[in-house]
N, C-alpha and C. Protein backbone atom coordinates (compact mmCIF):
# COMPACT_ATOMS: atom_id res chain seq x y z
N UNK A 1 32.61 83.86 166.47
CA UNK A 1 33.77 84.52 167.04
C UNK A 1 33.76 85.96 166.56
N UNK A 2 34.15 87.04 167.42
CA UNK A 2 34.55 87.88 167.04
C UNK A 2 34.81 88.89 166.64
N UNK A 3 35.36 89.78 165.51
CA UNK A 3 37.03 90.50 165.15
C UNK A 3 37.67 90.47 166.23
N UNK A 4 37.32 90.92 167.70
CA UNK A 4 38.15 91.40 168.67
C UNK A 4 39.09 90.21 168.71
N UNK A 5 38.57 88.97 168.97
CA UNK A 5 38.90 87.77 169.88
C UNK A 5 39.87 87.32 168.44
N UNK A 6 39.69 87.08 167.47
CA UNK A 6 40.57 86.83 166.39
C UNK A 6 41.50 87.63 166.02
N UNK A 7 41.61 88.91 166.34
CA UNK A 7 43.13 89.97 166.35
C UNK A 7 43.76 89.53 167.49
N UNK A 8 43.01 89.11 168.68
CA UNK A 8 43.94 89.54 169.71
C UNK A 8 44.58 87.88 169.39
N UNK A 9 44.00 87.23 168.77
CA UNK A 9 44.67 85.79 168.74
C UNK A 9 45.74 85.90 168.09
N UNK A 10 45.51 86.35 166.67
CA UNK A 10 46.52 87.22 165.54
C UNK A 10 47.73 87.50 166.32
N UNK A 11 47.52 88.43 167.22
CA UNK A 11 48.38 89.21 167.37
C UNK A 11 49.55 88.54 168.52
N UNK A 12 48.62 87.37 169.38
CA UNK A 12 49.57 86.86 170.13
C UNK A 12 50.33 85.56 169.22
N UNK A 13 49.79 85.64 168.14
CA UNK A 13 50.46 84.39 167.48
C UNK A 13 51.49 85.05 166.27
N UNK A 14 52.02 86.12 166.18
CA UNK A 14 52.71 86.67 166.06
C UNK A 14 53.89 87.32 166.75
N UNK A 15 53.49 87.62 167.79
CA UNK A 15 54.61 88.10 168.56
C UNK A 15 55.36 86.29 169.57
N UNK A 16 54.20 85.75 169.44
CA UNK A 16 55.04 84.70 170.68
C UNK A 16 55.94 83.90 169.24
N UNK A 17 55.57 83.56 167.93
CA UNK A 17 56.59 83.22 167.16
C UNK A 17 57.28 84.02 166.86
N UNK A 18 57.30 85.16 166.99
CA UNK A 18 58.68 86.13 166.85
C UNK A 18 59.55 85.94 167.66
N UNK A 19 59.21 86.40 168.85
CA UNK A 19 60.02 86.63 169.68
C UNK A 19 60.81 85.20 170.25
N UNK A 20 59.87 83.91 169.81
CA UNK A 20 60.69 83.06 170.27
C UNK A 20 61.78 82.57 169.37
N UNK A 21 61.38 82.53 168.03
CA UNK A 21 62.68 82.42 167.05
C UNK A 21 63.85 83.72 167.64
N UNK A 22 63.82 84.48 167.89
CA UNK A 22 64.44 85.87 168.25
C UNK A 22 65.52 85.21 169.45
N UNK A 23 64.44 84.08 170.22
CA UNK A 23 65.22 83.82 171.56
C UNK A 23 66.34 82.41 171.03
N UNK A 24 65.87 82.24 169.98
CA UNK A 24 66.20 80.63 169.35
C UNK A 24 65.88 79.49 170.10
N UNK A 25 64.69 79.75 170.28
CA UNK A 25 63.99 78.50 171.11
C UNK A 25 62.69 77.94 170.23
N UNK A 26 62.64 76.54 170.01
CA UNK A 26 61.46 75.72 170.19
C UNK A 26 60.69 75.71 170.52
N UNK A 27 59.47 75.45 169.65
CA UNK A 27 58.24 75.40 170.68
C UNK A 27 58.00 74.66 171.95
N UNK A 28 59.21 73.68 171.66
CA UNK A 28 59.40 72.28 173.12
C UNK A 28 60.32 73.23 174.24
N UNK A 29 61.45 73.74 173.45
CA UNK A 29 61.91 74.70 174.56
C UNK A 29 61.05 75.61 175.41
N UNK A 30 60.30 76.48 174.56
CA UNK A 30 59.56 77.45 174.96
C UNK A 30 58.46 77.29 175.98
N UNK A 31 57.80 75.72 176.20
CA UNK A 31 57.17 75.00 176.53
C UNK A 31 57.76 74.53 178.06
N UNK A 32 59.13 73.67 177.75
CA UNK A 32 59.28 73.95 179.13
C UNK A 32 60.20 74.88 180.14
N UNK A 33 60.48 75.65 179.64
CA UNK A 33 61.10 77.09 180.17
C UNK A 33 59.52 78.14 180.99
N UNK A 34 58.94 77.73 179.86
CA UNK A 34 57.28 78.74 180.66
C UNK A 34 56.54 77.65 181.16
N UNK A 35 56.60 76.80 181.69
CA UNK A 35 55.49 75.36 182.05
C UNK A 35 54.13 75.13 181.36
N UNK A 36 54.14 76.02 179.90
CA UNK A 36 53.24 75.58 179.50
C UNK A 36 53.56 74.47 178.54
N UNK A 37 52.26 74.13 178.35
CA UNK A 37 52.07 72.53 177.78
C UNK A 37 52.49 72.82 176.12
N UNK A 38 53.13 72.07 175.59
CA UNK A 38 53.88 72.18 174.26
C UNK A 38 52.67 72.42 173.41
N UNK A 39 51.71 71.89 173.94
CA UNK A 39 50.03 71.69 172.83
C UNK A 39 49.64 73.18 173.01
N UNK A 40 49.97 73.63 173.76
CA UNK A 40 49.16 74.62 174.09
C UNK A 40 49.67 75.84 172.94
N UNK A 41 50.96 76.26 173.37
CA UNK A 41 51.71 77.03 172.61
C UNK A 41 51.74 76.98 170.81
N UNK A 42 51.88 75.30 170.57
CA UNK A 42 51.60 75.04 168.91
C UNK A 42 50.34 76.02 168.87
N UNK A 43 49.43 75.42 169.23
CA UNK A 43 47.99 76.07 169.53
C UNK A 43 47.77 77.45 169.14
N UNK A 44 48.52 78.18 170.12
CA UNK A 44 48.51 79.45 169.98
C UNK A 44 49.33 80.10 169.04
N UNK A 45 50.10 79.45 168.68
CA UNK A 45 51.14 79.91 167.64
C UNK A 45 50.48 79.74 166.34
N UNK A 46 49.97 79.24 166.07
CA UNK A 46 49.07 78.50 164.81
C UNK A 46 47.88 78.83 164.41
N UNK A 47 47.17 79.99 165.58
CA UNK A 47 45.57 79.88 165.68
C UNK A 47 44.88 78.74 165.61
N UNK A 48 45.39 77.51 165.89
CA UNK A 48 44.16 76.07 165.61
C UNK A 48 43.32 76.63 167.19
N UNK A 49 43.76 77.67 167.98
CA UNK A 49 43.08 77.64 169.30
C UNK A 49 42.63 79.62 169.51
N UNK A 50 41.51 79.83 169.18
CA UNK A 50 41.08 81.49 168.81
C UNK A 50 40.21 81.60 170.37
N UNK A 51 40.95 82.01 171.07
CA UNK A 51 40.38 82.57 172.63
C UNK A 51 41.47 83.61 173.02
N UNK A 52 40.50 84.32 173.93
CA UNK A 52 41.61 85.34 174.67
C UNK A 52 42.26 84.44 175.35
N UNK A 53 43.84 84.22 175.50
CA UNK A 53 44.50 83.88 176.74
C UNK A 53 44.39 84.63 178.22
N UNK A 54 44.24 83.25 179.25
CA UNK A 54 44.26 83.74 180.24
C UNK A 54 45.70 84.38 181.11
N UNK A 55 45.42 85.57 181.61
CA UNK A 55 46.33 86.59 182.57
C UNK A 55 47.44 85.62 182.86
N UNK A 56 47.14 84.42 183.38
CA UNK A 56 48.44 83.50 183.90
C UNK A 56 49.17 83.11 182.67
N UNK A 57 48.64 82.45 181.37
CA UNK A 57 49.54 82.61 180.51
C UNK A 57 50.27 83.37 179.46
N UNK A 58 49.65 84.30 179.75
CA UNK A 58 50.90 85.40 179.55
C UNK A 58 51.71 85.92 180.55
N UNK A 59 51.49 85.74 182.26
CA UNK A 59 52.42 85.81 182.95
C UNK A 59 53.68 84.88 182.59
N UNK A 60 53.21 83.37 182.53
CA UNK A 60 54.50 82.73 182.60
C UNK A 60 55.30 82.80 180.97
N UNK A 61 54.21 83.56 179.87
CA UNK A 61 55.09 83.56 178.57
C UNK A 61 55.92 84.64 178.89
N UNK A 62 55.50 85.82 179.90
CA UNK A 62 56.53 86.96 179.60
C UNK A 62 57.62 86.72 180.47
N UNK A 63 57.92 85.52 181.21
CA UNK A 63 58.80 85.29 182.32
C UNK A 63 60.03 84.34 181.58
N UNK A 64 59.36 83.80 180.44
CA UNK A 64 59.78 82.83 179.91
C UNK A 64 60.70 83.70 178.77
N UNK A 65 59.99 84.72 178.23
CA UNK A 65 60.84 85.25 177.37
C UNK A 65 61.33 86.30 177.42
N UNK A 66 61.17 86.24 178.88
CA UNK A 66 62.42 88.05 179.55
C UNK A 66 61.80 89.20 179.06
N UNK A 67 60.38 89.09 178.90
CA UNK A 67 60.14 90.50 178.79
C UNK A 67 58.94 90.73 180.17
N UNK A 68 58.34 92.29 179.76
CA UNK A 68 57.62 92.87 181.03
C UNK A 68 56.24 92.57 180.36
N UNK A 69 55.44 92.41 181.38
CA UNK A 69 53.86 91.18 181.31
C UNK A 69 53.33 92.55 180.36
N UNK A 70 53.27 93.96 180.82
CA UNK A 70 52.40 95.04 180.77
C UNK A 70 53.24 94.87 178.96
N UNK A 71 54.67 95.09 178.82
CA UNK A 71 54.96 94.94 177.33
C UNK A 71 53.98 93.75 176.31
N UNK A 72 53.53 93.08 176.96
CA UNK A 72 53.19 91.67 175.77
C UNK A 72 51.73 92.36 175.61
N UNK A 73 51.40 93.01 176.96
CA UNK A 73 49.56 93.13 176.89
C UNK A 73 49.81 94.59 175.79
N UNK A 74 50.83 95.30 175.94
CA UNK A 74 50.33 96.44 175.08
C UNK A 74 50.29 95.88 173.32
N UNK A 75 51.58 94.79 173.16
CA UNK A 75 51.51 94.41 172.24
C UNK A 75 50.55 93.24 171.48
N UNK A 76 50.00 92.69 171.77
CA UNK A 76 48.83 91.75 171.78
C UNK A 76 47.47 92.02 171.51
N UNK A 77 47.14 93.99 172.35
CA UNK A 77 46.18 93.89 172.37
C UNK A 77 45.76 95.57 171.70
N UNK A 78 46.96 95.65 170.51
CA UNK A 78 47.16 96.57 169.66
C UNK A 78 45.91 96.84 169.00
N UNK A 79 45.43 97.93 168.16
CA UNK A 79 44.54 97.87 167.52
C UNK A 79 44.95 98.37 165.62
């Protein structure tokens, strides 16, 4: 793996547990508010899962947590 692919994992597994404690939601909430799969999100929240996410799931995370898609990519893919 990697550095790139392990920051950008870092970095989404930081902001999606921020911002969802922020929203006071669950990973089960968060799960089905964005239709993603509860496994998925632990996953990503946790790093047990080090890949770039695909474009669609960060569409439905930024829909899910009221923010703008282009906001999550600037933040995610910080250096």
């Amino acid at each position: 793996m990697d550095k790139n692919t392990f920051d950008i994992s870092k970095n989404i597994a930081t902001f999606l547990k921020q911002k969802r404690k922020e929203l006071n939601l669950t990973q089960e909430q968060l799960a089905e508010k964005s239709g993603i799969e509860y496994k998925h999100i632990q996953n990503l929240e946790s790093l047990k899962r080090i890949n770039d996410p695909k474009l669609s799931t960060l569409y439905k995370l930024s829909k899910a947590l009221d923010i703008d898609i282009e906001d999550i990519i600037k933040i995610i893919f910080k250096s």
